[in-house]
Structure formats: structure tokens, C-alpha cells
Protein backbone atom coordinates (compact mmCIF):
# COMPACT_ATOMS: atom_id res chain seq x y z
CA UNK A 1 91.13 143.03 18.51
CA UNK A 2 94.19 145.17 18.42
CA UNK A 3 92.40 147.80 17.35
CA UNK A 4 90.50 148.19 20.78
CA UNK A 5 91.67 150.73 22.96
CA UNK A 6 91.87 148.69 26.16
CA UNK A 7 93.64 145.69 24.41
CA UNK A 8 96.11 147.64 22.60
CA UNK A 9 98.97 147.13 24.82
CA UNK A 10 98.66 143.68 24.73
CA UNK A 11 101.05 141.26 22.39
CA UNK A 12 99.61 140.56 19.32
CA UNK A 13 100.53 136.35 20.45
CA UNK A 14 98.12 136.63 23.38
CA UNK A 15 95.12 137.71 21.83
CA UNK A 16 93.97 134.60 20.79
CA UNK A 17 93.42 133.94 24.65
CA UNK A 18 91.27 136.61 25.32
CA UNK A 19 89.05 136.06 21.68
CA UNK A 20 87.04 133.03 22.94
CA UNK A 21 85.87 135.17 25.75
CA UNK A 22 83.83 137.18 23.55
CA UNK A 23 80.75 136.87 22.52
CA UNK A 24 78.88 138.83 19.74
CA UNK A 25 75.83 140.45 20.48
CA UNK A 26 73.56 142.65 17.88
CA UNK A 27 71.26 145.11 18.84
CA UNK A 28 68.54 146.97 16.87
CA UNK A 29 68.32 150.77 17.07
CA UNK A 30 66.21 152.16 20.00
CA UNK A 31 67.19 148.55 21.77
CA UNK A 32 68.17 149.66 25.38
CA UNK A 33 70.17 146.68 26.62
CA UNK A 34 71.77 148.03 29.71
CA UNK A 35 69.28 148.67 32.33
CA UNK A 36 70.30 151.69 34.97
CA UNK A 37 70.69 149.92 38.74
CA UNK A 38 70.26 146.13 36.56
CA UNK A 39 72.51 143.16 38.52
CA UNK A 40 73.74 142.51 35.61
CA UNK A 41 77.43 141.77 34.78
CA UNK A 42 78.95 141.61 31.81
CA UNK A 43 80.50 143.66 30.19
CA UNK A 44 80.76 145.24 26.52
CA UNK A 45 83.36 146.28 23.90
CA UNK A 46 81.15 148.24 20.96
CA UNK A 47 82.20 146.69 17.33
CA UNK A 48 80.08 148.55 15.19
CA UNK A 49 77.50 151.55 15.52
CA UNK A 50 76.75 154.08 18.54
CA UNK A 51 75.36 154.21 22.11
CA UNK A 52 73.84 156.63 23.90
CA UNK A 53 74.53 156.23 28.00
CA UNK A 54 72.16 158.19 30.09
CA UNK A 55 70.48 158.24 33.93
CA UNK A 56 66.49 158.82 34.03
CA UNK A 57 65.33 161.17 36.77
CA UNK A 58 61.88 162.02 38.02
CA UNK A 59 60.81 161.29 33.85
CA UNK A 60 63.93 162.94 32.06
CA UNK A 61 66.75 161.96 30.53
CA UNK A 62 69.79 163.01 30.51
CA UNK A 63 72.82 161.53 28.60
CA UNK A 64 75.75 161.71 30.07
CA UNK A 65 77.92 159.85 27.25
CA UNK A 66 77.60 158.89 23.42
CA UNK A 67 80.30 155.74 22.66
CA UNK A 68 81.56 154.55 19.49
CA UNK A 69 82.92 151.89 18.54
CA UNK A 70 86.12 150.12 20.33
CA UNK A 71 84.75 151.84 23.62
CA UNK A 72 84.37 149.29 26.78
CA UNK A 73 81.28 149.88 28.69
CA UNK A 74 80.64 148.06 32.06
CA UNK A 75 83.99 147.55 33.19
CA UNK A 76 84.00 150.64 35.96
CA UNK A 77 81.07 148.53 37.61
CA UNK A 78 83.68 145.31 37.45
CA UNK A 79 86.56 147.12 38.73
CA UNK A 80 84.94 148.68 41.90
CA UNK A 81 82.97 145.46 42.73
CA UNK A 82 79.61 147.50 42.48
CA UNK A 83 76.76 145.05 41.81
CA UNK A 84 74.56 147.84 39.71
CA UNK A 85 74.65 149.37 36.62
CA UNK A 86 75.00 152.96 37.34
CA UNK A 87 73.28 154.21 34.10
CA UNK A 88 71.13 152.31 30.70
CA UNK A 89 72.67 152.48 27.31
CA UNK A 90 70.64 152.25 24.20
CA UNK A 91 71.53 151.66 20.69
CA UNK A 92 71.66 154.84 18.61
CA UNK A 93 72.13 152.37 15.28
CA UNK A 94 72.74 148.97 15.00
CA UNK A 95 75.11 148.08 17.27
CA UNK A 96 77.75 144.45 17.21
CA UNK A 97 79.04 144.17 20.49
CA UNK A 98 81.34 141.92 21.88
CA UNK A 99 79.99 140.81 25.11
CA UNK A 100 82.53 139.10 28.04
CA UNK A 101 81.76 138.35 32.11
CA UNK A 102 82.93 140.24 34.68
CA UNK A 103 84.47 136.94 36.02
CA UNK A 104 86.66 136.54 32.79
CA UNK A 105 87.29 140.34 32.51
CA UNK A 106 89.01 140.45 35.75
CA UNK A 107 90.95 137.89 34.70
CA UNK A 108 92.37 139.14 32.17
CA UNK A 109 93.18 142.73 34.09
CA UNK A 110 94.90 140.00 36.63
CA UNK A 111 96.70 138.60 33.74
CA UNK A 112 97.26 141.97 31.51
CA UNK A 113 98.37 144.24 34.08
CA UNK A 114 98.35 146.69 31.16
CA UNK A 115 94.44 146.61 30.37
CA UNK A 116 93.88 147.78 33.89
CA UNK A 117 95.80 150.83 33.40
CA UNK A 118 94.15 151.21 29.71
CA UNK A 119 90.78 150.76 32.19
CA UNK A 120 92.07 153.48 34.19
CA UNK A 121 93.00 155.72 31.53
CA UNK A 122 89.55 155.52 30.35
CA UNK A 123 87.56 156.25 33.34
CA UNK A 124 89.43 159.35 33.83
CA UNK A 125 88.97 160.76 30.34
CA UNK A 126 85.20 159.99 31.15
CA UNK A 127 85.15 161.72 34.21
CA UNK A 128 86.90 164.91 32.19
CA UNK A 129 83.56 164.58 29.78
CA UNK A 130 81.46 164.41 32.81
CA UNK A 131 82.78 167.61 34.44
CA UNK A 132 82.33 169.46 31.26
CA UNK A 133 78.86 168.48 31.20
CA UNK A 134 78.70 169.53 34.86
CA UNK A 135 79.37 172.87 33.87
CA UNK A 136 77.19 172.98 31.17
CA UNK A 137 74.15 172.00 33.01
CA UNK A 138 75.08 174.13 36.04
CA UNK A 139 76.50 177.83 34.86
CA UNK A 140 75.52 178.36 31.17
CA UNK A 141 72.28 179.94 29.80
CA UNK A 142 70.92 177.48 27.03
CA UNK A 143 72.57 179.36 23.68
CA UNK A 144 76.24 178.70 25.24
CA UNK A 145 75.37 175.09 26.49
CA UNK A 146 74.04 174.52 22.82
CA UNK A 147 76.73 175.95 20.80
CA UNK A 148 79.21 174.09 23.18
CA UNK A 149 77.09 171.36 22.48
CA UNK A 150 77.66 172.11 18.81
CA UNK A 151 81.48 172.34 18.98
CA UNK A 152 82.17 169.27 21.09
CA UNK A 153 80.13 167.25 18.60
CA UNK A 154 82.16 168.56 15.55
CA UNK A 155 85.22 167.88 17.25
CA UNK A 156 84.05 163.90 17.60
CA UNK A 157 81.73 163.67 14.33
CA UNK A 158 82.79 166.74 12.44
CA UNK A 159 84.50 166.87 8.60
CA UNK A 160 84.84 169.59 6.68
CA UNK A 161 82.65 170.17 3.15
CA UNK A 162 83.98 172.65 1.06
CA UNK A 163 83.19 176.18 3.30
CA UNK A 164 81.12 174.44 5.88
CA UNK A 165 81.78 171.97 8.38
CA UNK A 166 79.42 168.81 8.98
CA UNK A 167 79.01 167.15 12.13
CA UNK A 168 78.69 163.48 10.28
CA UNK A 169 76.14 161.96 12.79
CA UNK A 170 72.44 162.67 12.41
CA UNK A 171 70.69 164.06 15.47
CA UNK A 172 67.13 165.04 16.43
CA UNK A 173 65.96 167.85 18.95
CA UNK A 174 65.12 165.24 21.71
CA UNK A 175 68.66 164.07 21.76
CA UNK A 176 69.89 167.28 21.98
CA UNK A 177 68.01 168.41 24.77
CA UNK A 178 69.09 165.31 27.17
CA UNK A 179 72.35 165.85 26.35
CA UNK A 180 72.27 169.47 27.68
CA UNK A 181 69.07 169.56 30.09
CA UNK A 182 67.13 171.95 28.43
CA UNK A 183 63.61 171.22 26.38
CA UNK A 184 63.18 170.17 23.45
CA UNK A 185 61.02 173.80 22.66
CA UNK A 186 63.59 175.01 23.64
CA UNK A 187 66.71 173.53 21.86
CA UNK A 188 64.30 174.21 18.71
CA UNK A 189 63.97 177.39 19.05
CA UNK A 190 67.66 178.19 19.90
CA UNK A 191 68.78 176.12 16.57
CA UNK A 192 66.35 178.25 14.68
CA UNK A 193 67.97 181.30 16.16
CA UNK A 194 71.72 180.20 14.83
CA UNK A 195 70.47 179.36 11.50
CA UNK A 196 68.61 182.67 11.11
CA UNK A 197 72.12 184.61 12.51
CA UNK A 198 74.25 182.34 9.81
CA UNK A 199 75.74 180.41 12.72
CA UNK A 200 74.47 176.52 11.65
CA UNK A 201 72.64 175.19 9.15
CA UNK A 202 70.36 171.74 9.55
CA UNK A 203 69.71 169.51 6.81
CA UNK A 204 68.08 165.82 6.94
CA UNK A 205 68.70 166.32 11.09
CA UNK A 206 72.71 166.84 10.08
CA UNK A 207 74.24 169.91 11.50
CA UNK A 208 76.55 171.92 9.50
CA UNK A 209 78.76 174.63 11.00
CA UNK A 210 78.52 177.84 8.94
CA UNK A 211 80.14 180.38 11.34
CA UNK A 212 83.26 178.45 13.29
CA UNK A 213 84.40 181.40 14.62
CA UNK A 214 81.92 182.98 15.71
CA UNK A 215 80.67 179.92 17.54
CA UNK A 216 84.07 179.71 19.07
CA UNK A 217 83.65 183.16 20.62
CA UNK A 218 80.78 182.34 22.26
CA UNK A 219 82.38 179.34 23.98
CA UNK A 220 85.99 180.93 24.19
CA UNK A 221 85.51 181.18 28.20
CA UNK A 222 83.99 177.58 28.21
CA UNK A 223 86.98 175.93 26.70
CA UNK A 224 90.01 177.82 25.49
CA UNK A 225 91.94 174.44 25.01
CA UNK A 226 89.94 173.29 21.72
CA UNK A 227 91.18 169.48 21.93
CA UNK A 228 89.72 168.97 25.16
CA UNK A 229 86.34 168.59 23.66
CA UNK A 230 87.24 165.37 22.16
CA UNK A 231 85.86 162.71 24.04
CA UNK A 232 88.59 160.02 24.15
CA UNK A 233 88.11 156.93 25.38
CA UNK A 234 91.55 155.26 25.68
């Protein structure tokens, strides 16, 4: 449990009085089981695999988060006493989740004052991702919201193979396109575009980074502070 962002400030000795408040959960891909404006309240620390978090409006999605595992999701709705969910999540993989009340989770911020301020620290570095994508959705033509799109995904997923560099999570045009607005026609034909200028490559729906550079150009007045694309959660 250490290993979890929010509970890391915690003594190792008092652990054992938070681990029978969880309760394990598994989830199939494509499972959505957080429901946008749902009553319900508990609350979820992600074990194993990766979520998608998005809002639907008049038919489209949009995401507006991808968590991995150790992130908490549910506690902002706990903390500010707000009854609804304010967006679904759905399983990108198989997920394990821990699952916990809100009762017993605000217990334990009573108890830890320390997990409230991890809480904190989390929300705000969520609200940073969230004002990035603001700016994507709002002032950038669709080839510098996608190779943004591109860099902050390397910077989260990314390794580096030999003279490329692989963004180690598979991902298909849909996907793509609710995470920066656009169509999915659309975010095809702009991938096709970098691969025929040497910018990308795709293979088996991985992306691989050909031209880091020159992608970095493009996005230089986007982000000049490289690290902030990393979405940390705590």
C-alpha cells in the first residue's frame, strides 16, 4: 500500500488499519464502472491496468484524463461533499481496483492529516492537465493539438528503441480524437500526414516517434517547460 501515492506519507505501522477498508474490484476492458452524475460513493485506488475518465456531451466524448495505476479516483467528489460523479471512467484493460466508502475515506483524511494534503496535491496536478487540455481544445489547429497530443503521451508511456522512441501504450484513432476534440477522419488523416513527413510511425496501433525534434518545434510555444507534460498524480 506504500506504494500509493496518497498513502505514502503514512507510517508503514498504520497501514494495516486502513487495508481492511479495501475492497478489490476487477473490471473487464470496455467495463465503464463510474457513471457521469451517478450517486454513487465510493471511491477507487487503481491496482493494475488503465482508465480512461471522460464527460459525454450532446453524443461525444471527450476524455479529460487517462489514470494508471496507484491513482485515486472519486475522492474530489468526497472531499467537497458533492453527491455526483462529475465524469464516467471506463477500463482501458483489465483493471484491479481497490474500492473504499466515502464514509471510511474521510476517516482516514480525519485521521491522516497527511492523505488530505496528498488529496490536495493531486487535484491540483489534475487541474494543471485540465488547463493544458483547455488550451488544446480552444487555440490550436488540429496538427499542433495532435503532435502535443503525441509528446505528452511519450512523456507518460514513452521508452526509447534504438533511434526511435515508442509511446508503450496501444491506441486507436477514436481515442485519440476524444482526447483532443477533433474527428476521428480527421486525426487519421493528420497521423497519415506525420508518417508521410517522417514525423511518427504506427505499428500494431503503437506510436513511435521518428522526428523528436521536429515535433518539439511545432509545440515549442505550447510548452517550453518539457516536464510539465507529465501527468502526475501525487
Amino acid at each position: 500500500m506504500n506504494e500509493v501515492p496518497i498513502f505514502s506519507d503514512v507510517p508503514a505501522e498504520e497501514l494495516q488499519h486502513i487495508a481492511p477498508l479495501l475492497r478489490e474490484r476487477k473490471y473487464k476492458k470496455n467495463h465503464v464502472f463510474m457513471f457521469e452524475n451517478d450517486q454513487n460513493e465510493g471511491i477507487f485506488i487503481l491496482r493494475t491496468g488503465k482508465v480512461k475518465v471522460y464527460r459525454i456531451h450532446d453524443g461525444r466524448e471527450i476524455v479529460i484524463g487517462i489514470h494508471l495505476p496507484g491513482d485515486i479516483i472519486g475522492e474530489a467528489e468526497a472531499l467537497t461533499g458533492d453527491s455526483y460523479r462529475v465524469s464516467s471512467v471506463e477500463a482501458l484493460e483489465p483493471v484491479v481496483a481497490w474500492h473504499i466508502t466515502k464514509q471510511d475515506f474521510l476517516d482516514i483524511v480525519h485521521r491522516y492529516p497527511s492523505v488530505l494534503l496528498r488529496a490536495y496535491q493531486i487535484m491540483f496536478a489534475r487541474v494543471r492537465v485540465l488547463n493544458r487540455m483547455i488550451r488544446y481544445l480552444t487555440f490550436l489547429d488540429v496538427r499542433t493539438k495532435i503532435a502535443n497530443l503525441i509528446l505528452d503521451l511519450y512523456y507518460n508511456f514513452g521508452k526509447q528503441i534504438d533511434n526511435a522512441y515508442k509511446i508503450d501504450m496501444k491506441f486507436n484513432h477514436a481515442l485519440l480524437a476524444s482526447m483532443v476534440g477533433n474527428t476521428r477522419e480527421s486525426i487519421s488523416k493528420t497521423l497519415s500526414d506525420f508518417q508521410n513527413e517522417g514525423l511518427i510511425d504506427i505499428r500494431e496501433k503503437y506510436i513511435y516517434l521518428l522526428d523528436m525534434k521536429r515535433l518539439e518545434k511545432m509545440c515549442y510555444e505550447t510548452e517550453e517547460v518539457p516536464e510539465l507534460r507529465i501527468w502526475s498524480h501525487g
